[in-house]
Protein backbone atom coordinates (compact mmCIF):
# COMPACT_ATOMS: atom_id res chain seq x y z
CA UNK A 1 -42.00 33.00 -31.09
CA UNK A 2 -38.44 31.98 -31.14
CA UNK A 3 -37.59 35.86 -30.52
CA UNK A 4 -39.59 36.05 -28.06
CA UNK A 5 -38.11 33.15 -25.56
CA UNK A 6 -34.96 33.90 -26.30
CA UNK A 7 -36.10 37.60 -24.98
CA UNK A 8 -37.38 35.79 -21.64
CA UNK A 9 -34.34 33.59 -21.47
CA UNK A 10 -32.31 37.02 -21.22
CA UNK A 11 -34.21 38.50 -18.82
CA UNK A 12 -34.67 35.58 -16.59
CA UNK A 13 -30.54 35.58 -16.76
CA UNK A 14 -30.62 39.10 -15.97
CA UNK A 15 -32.58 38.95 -12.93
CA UNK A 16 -30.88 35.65 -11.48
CA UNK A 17 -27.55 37.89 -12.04
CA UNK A 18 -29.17 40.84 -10.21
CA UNK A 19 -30.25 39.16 -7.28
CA UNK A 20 -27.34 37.16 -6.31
CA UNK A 21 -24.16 38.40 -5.17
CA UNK A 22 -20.84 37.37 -7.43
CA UNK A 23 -18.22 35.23 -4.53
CA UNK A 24 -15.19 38.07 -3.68
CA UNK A 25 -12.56 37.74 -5.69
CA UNK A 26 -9.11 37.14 -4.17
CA UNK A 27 -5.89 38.80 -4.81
CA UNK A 28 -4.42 35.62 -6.91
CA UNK A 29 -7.86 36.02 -9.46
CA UNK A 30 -7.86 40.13 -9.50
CA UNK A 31 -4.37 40.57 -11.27
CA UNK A 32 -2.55 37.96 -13.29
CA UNK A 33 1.04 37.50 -12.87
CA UNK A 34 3.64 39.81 -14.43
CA UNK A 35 6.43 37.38 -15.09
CA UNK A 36 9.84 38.86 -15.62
CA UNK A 37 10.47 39.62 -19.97
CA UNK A 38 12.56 37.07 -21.48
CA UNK A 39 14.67 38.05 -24.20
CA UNK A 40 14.56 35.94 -27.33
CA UNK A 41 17.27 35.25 -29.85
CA UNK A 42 16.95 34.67 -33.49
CA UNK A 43 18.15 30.97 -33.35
CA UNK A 44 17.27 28.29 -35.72
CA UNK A 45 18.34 24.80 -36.19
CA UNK A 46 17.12 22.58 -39.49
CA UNK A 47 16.60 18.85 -38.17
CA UNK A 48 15.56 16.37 -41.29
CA UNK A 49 15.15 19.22 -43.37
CA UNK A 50 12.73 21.28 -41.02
CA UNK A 51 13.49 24.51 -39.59
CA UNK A 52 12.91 24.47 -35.90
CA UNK A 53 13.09 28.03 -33.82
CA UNK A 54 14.75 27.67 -30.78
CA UNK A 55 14.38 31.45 -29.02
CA UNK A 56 15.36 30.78 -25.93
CA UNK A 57 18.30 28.45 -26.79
CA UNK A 58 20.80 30.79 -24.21
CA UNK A 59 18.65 29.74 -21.33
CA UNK A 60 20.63 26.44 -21.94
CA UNK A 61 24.07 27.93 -20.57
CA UNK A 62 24.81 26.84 -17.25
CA UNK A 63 23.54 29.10 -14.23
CA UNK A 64 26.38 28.24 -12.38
CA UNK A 65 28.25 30.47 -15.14
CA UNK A 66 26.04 32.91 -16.99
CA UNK A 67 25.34 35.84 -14.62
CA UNK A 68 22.66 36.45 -17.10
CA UNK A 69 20.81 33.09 -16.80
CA UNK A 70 21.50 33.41 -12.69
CA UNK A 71 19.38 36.59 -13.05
CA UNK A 72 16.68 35.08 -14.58
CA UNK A 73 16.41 32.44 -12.64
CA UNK A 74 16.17 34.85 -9.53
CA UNK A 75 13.44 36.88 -10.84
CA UNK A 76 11.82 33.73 -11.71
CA UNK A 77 11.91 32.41 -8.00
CA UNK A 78 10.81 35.97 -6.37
CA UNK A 79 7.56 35.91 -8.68
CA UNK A 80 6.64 31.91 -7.69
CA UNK A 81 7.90 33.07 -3.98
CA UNK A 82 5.49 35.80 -3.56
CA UNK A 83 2.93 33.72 -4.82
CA UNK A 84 3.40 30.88 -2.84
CA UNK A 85 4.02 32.51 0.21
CA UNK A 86 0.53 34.40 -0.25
CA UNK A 87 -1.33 31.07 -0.13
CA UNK A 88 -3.73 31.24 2.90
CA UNK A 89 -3.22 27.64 3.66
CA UNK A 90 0.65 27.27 3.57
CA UNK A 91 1.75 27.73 6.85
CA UNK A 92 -0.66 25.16 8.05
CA UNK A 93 0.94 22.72 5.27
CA UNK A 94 4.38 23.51 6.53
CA UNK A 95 4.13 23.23 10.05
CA UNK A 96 2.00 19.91 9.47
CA UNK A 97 5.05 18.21 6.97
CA UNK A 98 7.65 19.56 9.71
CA UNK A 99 5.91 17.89 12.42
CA UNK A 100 5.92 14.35 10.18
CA UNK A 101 9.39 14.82 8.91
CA UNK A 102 10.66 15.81 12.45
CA UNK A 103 12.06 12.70 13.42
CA UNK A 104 15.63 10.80 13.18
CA UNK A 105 16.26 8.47 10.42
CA UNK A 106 19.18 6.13 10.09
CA UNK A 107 20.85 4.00 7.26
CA UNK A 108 21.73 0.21 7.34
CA UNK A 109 25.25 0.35 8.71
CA UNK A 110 28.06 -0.81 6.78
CA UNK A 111 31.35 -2.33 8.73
CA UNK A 112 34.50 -2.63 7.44
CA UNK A 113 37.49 -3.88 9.72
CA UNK A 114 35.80 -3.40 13.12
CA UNK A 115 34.26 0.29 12.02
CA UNK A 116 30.84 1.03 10.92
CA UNK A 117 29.67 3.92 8.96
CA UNK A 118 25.67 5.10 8.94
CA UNK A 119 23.78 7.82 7.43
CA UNK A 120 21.55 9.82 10.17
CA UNK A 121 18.91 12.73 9.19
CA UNK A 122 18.21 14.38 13.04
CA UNK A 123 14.97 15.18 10.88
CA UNK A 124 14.88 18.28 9.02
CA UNK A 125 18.07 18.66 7.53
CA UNK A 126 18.74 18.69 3.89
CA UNK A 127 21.43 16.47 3.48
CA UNK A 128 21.99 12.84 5.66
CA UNK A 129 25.43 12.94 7.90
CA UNK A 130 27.86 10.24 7.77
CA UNK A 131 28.74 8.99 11.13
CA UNK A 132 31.24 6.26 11.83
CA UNK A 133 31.28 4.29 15.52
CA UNK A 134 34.22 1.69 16.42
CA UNK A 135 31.37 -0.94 17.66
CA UNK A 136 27.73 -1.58 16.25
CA UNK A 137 26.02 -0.39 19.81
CA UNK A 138 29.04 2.79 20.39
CA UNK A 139 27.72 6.04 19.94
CA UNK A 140 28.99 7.50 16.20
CA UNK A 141 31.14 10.32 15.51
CA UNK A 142 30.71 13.02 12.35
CA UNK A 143 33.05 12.43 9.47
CA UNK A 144 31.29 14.16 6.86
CA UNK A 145 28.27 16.63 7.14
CA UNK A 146 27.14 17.65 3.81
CA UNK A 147 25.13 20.29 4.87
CA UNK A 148 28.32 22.78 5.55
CA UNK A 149 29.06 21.97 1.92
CA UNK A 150 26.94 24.48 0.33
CA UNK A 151 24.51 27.45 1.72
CA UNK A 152 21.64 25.97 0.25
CA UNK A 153 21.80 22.24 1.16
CA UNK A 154 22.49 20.88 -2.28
CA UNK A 155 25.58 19.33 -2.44
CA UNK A 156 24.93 15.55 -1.59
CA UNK A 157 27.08 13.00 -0.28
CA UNK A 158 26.21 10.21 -3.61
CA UNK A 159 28.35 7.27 -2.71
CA UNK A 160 31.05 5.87 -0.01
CA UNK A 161 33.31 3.22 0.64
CA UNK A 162 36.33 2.61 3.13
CA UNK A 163 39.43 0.80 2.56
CA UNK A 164 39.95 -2.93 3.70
CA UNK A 165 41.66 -1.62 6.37
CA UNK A 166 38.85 1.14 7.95
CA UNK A 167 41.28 3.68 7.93
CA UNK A 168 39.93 5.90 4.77
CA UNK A 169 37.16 6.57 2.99
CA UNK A 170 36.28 7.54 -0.64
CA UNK A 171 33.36 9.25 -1.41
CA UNK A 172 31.87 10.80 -4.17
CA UNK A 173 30.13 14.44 -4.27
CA UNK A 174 27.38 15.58 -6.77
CA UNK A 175 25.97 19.11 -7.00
CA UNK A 176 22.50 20.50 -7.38
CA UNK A 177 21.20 17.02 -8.10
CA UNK A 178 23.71 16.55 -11.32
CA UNK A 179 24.73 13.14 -12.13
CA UNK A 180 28.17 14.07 -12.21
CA UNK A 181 30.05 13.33 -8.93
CA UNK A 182 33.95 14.48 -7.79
CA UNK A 183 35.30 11.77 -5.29
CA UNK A 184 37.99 12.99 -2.70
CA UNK A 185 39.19 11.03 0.28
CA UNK A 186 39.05 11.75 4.07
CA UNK A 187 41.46 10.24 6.89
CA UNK A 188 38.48 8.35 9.08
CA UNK A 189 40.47 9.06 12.49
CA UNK A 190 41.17 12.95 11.74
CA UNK A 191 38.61 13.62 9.32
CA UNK A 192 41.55 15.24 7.13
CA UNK A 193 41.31 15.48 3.62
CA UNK A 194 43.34 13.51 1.72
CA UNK A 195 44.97 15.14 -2.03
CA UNK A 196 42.88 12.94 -3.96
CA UNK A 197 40.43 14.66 -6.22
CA UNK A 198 38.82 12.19 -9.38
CA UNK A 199 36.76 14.60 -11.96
CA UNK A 200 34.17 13.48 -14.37
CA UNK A 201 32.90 10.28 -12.35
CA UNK A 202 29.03 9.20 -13.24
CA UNK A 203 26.88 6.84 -12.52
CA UNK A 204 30.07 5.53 -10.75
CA UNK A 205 31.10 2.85 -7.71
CA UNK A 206 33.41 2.96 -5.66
CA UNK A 207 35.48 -0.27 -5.38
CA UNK A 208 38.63 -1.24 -3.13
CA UNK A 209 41.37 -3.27 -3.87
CA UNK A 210 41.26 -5.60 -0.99
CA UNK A 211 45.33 -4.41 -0.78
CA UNK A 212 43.93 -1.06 0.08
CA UNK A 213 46.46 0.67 -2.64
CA UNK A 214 43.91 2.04 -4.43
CA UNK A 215 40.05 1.37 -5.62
CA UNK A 216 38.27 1.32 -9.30
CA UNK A 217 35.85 4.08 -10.00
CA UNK A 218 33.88 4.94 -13.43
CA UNK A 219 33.83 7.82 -15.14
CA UNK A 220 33.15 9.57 -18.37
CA UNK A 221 35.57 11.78 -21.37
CA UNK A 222 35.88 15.35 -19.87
CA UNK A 223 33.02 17.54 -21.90
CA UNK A 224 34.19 20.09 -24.08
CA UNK A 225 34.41 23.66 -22.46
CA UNK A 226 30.73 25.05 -21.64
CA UNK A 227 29.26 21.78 -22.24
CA UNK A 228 29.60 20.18 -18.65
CA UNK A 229 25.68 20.13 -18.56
CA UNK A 230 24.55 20.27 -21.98
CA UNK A 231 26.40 17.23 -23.57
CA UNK A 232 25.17 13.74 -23.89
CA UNK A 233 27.63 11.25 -21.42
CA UNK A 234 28.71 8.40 -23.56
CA UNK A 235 32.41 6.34 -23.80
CA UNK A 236 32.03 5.20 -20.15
CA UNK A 237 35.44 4.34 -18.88
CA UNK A 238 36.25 1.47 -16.03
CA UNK A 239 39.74 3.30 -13.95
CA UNK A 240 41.95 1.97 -10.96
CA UNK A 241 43.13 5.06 -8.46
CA UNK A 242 46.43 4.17 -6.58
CA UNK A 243 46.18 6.53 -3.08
CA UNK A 244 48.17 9.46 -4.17
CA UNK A 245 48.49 9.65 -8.10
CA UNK A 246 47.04 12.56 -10.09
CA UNK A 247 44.04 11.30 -12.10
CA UNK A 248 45.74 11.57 -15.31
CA UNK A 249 47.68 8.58 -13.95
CA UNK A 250 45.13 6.73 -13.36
CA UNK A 251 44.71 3.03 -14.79
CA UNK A 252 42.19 1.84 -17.58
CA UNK A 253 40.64 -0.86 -16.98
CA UNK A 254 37.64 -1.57 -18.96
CA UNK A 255 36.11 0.76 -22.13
CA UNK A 256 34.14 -0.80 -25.03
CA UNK A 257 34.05 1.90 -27.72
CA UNK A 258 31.80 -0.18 -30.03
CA UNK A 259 29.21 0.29 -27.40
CA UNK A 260 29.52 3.80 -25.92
CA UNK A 261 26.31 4.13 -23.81
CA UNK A 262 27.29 0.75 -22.08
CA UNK A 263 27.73 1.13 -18.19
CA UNK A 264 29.82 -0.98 -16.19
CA UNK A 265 29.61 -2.15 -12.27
CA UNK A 266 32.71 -3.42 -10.92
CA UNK A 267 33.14 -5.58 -7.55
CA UNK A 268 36.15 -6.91 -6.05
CA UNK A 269 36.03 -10.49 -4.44
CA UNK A 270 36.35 -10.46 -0.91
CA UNK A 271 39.85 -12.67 -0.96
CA UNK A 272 41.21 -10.45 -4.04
CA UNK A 273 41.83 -12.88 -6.38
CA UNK A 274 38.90 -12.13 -8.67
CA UNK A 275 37.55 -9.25 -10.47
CA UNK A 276 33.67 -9.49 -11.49
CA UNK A 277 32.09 -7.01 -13.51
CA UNK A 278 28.92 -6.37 -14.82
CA UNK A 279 27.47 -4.86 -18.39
CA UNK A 280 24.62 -2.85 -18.70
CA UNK A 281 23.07 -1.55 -22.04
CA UNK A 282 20.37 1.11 -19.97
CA UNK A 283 18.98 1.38 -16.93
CA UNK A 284 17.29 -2.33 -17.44
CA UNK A 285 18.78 -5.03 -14.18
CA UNK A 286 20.06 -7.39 -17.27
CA UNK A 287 23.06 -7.81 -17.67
CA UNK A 288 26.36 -9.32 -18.91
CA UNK A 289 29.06 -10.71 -16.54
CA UNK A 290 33.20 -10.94 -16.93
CA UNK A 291 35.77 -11.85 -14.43
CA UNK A 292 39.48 -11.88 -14.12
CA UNK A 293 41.91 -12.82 -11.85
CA UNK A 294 43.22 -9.37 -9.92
CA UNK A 295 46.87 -10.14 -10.82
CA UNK A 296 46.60 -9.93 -14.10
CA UNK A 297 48.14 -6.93 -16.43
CA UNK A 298 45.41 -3.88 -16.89
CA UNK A 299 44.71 -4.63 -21.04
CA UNK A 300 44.43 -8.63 -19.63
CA UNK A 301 41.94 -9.97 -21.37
CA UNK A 302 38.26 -11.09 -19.86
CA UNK A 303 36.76 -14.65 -19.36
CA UNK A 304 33.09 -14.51 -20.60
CA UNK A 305 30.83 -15.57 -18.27
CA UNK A 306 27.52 -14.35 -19.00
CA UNK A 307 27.19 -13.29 -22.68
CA UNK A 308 23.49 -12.03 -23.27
CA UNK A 309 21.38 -9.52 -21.95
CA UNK A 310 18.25 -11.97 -21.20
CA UNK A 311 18.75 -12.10 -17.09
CA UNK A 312 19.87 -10.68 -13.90
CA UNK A 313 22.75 -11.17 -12.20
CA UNK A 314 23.91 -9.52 -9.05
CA UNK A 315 27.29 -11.05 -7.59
CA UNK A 316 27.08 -12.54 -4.03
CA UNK A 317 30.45 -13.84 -3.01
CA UNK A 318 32.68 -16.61 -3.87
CA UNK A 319 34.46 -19.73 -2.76
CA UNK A 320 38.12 -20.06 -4.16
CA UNK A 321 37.21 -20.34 -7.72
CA UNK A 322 33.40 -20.37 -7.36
CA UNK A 323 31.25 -17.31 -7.97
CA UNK A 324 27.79 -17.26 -6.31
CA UNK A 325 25.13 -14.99 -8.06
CA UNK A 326 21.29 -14.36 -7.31
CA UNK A 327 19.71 -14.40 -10.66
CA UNK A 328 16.62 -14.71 -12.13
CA UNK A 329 17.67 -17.73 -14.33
CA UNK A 330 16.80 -21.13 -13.94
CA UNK A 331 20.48 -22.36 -14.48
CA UNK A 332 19.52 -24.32 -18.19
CA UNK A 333 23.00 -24.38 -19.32
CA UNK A 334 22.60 -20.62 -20.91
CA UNK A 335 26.06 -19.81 -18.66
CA UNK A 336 29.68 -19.94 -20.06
CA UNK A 337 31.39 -21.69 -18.01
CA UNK A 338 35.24 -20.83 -18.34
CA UNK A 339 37.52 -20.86 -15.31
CA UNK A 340 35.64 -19.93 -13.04
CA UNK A 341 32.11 -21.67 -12.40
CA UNK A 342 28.59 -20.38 -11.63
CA UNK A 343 26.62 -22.32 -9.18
CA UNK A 344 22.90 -22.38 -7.82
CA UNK A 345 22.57 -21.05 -4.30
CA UNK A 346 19.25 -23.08 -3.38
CA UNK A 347 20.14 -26.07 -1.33
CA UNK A 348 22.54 -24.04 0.25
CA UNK A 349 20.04 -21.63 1.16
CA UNK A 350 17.24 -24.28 1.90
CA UNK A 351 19.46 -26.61 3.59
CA UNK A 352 20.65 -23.30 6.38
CA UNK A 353 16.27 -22.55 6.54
CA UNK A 354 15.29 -26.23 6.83
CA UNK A 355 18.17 -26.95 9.75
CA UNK A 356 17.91 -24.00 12.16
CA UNK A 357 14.02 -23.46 11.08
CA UNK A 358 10.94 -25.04 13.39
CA UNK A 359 8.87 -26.57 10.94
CA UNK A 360 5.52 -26.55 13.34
CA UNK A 361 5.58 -22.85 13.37
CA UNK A 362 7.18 -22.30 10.24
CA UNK A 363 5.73 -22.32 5.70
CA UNK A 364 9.01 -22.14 3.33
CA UNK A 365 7.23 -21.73 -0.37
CA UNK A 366 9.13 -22.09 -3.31
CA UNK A 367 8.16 -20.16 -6.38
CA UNK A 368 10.11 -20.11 -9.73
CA UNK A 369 9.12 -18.38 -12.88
CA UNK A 370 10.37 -20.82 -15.15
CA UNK A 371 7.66 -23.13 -14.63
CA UNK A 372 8.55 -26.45 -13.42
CA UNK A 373 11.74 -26.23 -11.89
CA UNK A 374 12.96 -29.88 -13.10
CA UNK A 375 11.81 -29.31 -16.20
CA UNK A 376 15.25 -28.34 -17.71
CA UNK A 377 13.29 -27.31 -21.57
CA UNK A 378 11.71 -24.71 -19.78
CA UNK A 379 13.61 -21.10 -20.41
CA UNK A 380 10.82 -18.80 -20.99
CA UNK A 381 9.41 -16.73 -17.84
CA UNK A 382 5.89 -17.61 -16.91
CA UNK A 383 4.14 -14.47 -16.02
CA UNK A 384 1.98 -16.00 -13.09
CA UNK A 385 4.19 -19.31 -11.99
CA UNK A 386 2.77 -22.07 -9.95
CA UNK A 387 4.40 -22.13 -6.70
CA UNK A 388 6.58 -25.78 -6.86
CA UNK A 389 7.45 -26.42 -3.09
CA UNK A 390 5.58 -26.24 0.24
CA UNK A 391 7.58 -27.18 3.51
CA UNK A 392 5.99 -26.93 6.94
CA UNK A 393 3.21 -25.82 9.29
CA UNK A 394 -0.03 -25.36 7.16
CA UNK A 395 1.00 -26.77 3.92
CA UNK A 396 -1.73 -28.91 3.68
CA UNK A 397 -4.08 -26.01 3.90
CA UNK A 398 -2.11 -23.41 1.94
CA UNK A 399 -1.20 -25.81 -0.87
CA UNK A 400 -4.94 -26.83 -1.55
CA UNK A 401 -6.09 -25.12 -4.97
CA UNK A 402 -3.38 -23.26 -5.69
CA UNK A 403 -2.67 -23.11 -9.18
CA UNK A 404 -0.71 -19.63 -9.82
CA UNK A 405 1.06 -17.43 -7.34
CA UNK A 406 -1.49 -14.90 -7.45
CA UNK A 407 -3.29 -17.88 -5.37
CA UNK A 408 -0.87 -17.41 -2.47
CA UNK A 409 -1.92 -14.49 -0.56
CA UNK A 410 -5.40 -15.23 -0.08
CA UNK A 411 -4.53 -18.69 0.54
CA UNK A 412 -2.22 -17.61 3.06
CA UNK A 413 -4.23 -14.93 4.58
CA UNK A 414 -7.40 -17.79 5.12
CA UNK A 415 -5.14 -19.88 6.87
CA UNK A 416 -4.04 -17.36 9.48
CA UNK A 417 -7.58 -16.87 9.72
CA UNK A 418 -8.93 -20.14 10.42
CA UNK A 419 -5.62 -20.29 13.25
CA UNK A 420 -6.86 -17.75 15.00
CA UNK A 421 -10.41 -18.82 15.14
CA UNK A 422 -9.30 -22.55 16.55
CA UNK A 423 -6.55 -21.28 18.69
């Protein structure tokens, strides 16, 4: 019996096959893809006391300098071409992202002594151009255009800054999307290039001296020969550039060689007297803060202002010998406070809200994740804070049964509501 429907179950199969048609198959499904051969070397490396084959361990050298690996990769990128441009649906995909990218895109300007410097995208060009205009509403000039940089479109602008006085302008150049950036400098009224060439800068600002001699940059040791791209970045060095030295004359600043994957971010105060820099262990916001008077000799040593890695704290400005930070620390005396002190910015920036601000049309809310903000034992961060301070039109309403910020929004959002209803 079981023979016998497994007999039927076959021919049932076979007839269902018979009478319908199998779908046409396409070009993509009829032959598979014949990838270039890859030659494999007999490479093996022992980690913890296993062997671990590595064939293709010479794919590693740098394209930009093994003709072989350059070949590869070109066979590589005919096969995926042909395939990709064989895809029915691909000029319909294309010509629909053209038409949404197709439209100009500008950058936040940034002024500096009556000039002001913008990124603009016309649309569809690879790289943003740097413009500068001598008034906010004056129509901008090219300086830089980093799409005559390279055939292909990938050598980005990564970073710019001019000089105190607007007259020149560092900026830093990385290549096919490597961290590591070359800075040069350009005259801003002929667009001539400056001598000026820094090597080996990463994950690097660029930071004037408000005398406009020179400006502090980061970089890195130079890798060995053939290891540009292959070698881990550690030993991250803090340098001063006077206009018109050769690199190897440049200053050291800052290095801590007990801690080689620290970074460092370096700012200038805007009188000159101060410099304030910032620690980083990884890519977390935390960090550690030093500062120094500007005057000082380069090995001078640091006043410790901020000595842990529990908050954030981005530099704002100062006042003489007062450094303003926004931070996500409820000041509880965790600050060292050497010569130079830290202070809160809130009724400073309340007081400006609350004295230009209508009140009948306006809701200031005050949220901190510290939990009671006059609770002074509180350090810890509360993950869904109660909002401590309601000022203004609709507080009544907002403020009723609120009892974490998540309560906010909809509280918000049922108060516009009822407004609109009554008028």
């Amino acid at each position: 019996m079981r023979r016998a429907l497994l007999t039927i179950g076959l021919v049932i199969l076979a007839n269902g096959c018979g009478r319908q048609s199998a779908p046409p198959v396409t070009s993509h499904e009829s032959s598979a893809q014949r990838y270039p051969e890859t030659r494999r070397v007999d490479q093996t490396d022992t980690f913890h006391g296993v062997k671990v084959a590595d064939p293709y361990r010479w794919l590693e050298a740098d394209v930009r300098e093994s003709p072989e690996v350059a070949e590869w990769v070109k066979q590589q990128n005919e096969v995926a071409r042909a395939y990709l441009d064989a895809i029915p649906e691909r000029p319909q995909i294309e010509r629909r992202l053209s038409e949404l990218w197709n439209y100009a895109r500008y950058s936040a300007p940034v002024e500096e002594a009556g000039k002001y410097f913008y990124l603009k995208n016309d649309g569809l060009q690879d790289q943003a151009v740097l413009y500068v205009a001598d008034t906010y509403t004056g129509e901008g000039r090219v300086l830089l255009d980093p799409n005559t940089w390279s055939e292909d479109g990938t050598v980005a602008l990564a970073d710019f800054a001019a000089s105190p006085d607007g007259k020149l302008l560092a900026y830093a150049r990385s290549e096919a999307g490597s961290d590591w950036q070359q800075i040069f400098l350009v005259d801003v009224e002929t667009g001539e290039q400056r001598p000026d060439q820094l090597k080996w800068a990463r994950f690097s600002d660029i930071a004037w001296d408000r005398s406009g001699a020179g400006f502090y940059y980061s970089r890195y040791p130079e890798p060995a020969p053939g290891e540009q791209y292959q070698s881990v970045a550690t030993n991250q060095m803090l340098y001063f550039h006077k206009l018109g030295d050769e690199q190897s004359s440049d200053t050291l600043i800052y290095r801590r060689e007990d801690n080689p994957d620290w970074s460092f971010g370096l700012t200038p105060t805007d009188d000159g007297k101060y410099l304030v820099l910032g620690l980083y262990r990884s890519t977390d916001p935390q960090n550690q803060v030093l500062v120094r008077e500007t005057s000082t000799v380069a090995d001078a040593p640091w006043t410790e202002l901020v000595a842990d890695f529990d908050n954030e704290f981005s530099f704002v400005g100062n006042d003489g010998a007062k450094l303003y930070f926004i931070t996500d620390l409820a000041a509880h005396g965790r600050i060292s406070v050497g010569a130079v002190q830290v202070v809160e910015m809130l009724d400073a920036l309340l007081g400006g809200v609350l004295e230009t601000a209508d009140l009948r049309a306006l809701l200031v809310l005050l949220v901190s994740d510290h939990g009671n903000l006059e609770d002074g034992r509180q350090t810890t961060h509360t993950r869904n804070p109660v909002p401590a301070l309601l000022i203004g039109h609709g507080r009544e309403t907002v403020g009723e049964g609120l009892q974490a910020i998540t309560d906010v929004t909809p509280a918000i959002c049922r108060w516009l509501a009822g407004a609109s209803v009554h008028g």
